[in-house]
Protein backbone atom coordinates (compact mmCIF):
# COMPACT_ATOMS: atom_id res chain seq x y z
CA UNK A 1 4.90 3.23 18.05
CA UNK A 2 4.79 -0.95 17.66
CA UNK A 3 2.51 -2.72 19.38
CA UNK A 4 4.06 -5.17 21.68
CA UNK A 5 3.51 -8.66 21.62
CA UNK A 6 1.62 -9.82 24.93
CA UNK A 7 3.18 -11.82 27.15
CA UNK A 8 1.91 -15.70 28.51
CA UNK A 9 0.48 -14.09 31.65
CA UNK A 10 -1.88 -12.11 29.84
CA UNK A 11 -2.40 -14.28 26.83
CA UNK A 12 -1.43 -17.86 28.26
CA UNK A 13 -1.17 -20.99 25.39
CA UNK A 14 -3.64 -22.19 23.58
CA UNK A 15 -5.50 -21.11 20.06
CA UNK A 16 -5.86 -17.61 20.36
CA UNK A 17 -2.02 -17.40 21.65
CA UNK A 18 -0.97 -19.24 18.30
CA UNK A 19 -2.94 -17.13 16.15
CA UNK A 20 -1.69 -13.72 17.78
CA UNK A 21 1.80 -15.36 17.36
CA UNK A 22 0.85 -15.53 13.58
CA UNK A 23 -0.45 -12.48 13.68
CA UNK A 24 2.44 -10.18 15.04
CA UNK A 25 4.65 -12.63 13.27
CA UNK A 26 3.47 -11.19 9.81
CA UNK A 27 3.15 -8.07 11.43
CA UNK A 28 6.95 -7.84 12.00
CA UNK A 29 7.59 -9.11 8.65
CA UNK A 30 6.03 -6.23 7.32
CA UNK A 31 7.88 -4.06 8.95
CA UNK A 32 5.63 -3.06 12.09
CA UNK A 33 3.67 -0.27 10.24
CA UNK A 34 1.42 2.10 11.84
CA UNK A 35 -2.48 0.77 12.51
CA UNK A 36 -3.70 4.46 11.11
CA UNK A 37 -1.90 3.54 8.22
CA UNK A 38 -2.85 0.08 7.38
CA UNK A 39 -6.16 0.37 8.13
CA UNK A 40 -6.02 3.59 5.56
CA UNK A 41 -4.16 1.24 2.71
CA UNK A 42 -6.86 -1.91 3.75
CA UNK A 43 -10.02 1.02 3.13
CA UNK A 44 -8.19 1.72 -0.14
CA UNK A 45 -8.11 -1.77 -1.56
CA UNK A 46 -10.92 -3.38 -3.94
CA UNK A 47 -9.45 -6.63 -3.75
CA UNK A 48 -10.48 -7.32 -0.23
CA UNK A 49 -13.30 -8.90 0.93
CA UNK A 50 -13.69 -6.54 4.29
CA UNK A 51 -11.96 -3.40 5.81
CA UNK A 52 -10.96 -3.16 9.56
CA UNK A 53 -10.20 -0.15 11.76
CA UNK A 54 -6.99 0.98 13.51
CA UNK A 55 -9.10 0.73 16.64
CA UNK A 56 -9.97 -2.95 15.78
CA UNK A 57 -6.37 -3.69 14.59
CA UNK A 58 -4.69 -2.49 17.92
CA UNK A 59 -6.90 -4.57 20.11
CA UNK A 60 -6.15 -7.58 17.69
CA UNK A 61 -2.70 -6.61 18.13
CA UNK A 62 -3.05 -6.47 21.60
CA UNK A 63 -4.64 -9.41 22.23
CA UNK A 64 -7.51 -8.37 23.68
CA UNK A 65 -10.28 -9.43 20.77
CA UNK A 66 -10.41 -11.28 17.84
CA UNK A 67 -13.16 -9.61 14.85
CA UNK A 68 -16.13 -11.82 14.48
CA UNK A 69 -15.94 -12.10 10.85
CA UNK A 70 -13.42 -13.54 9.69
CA UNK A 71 -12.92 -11.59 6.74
CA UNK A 72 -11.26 -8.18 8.54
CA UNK A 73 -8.87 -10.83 10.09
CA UNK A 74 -8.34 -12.17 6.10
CA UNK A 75 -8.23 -8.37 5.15
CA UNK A 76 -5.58 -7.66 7.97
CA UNK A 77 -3.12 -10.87 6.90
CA UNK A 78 -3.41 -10.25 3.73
CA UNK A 79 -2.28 -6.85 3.43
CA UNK A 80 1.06 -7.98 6.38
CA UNK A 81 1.46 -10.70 3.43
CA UNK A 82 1.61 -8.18 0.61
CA UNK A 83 3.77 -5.91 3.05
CA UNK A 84 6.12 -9.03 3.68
CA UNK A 85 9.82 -8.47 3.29
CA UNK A 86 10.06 -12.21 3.08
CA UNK A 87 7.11 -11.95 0.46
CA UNK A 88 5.19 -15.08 1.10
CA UNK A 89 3.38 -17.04 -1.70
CA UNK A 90 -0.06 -16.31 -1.97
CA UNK A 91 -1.23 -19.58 -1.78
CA UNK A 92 0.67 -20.35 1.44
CA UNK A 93 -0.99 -16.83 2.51
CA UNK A 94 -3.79 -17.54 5.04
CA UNK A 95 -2.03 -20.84 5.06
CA UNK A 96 -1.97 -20.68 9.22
CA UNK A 97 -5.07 -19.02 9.90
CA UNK A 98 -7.47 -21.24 7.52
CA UNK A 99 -6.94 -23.78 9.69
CA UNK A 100 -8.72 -21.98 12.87
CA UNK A 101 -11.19 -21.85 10.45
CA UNK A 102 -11.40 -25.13 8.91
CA UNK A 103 -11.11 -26.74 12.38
CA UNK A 104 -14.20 -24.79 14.05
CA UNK A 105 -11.90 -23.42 16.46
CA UNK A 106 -12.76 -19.70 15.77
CA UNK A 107 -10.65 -17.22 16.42
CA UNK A 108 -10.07 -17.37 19.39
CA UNK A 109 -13.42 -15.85 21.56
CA UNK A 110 -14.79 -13.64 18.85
CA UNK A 111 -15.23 -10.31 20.27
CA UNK A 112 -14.80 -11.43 23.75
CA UNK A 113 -12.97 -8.84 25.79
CA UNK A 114 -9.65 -10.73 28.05
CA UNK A 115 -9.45 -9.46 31.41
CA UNK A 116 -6.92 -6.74 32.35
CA UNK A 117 -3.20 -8.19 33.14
CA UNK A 118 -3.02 -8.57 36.67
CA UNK A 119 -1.20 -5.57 38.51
């Protein structure tokens, strides 16, 4: 089943909104596959610096954490990129998402749990 993108009220503006924007953008572009799945095909890969877990890539998905090292975010983009029906160039690949890096604004709260939506 898809993960849903969260809404403002639970993820209002700001960096971490505009990466998981990114995120489910390239995430839709490939088509919405299952986290079981790509975390399987990530495991799989030599070419990647890191591996993530479905666990990690549903709360990413979600909204609710971003991984503290950057590399299982790389690992995750990179295999949405490569899963692309639009097929992005590599070079533009991390293209959005260096830039949290390069500009010291992480992403967003590394490991940092969001409160529950309100009821």
């Amino acid at each position: 089943m898809p993960i849903v993108l969260p809404n403002t009220d639970q993820i209002p503006d700001g960096p971490h909104r505009r990466l998981l924007l990114a995120v489910h953008q390239l995430y839709r572009d490939a088509g919405k596959p299952g986290i079981h799945h790509t975390s399987r095909t990530i495991r799989s890969r030599n070419d990647l610096r890191d591996t993530i877990s479905h666990e990690a890539i549903s709360r990413i998905l979600r909204g609710e954490v971003m991984p503290r090292r950057w590399q299982k975010l790389e690992a995750l983009i990179q295999q949405y990129l490569d899963w692309s029906v639009d097929r992005p160039s590599p070079r533009k690949a991390p293209w959005r998402y260096a830039r949290f890096k390069r500009s010291g604004t992480k992403p967003p709260t590394p490991q940092t749990r969001l409160p529950p939506p309100p009821p």
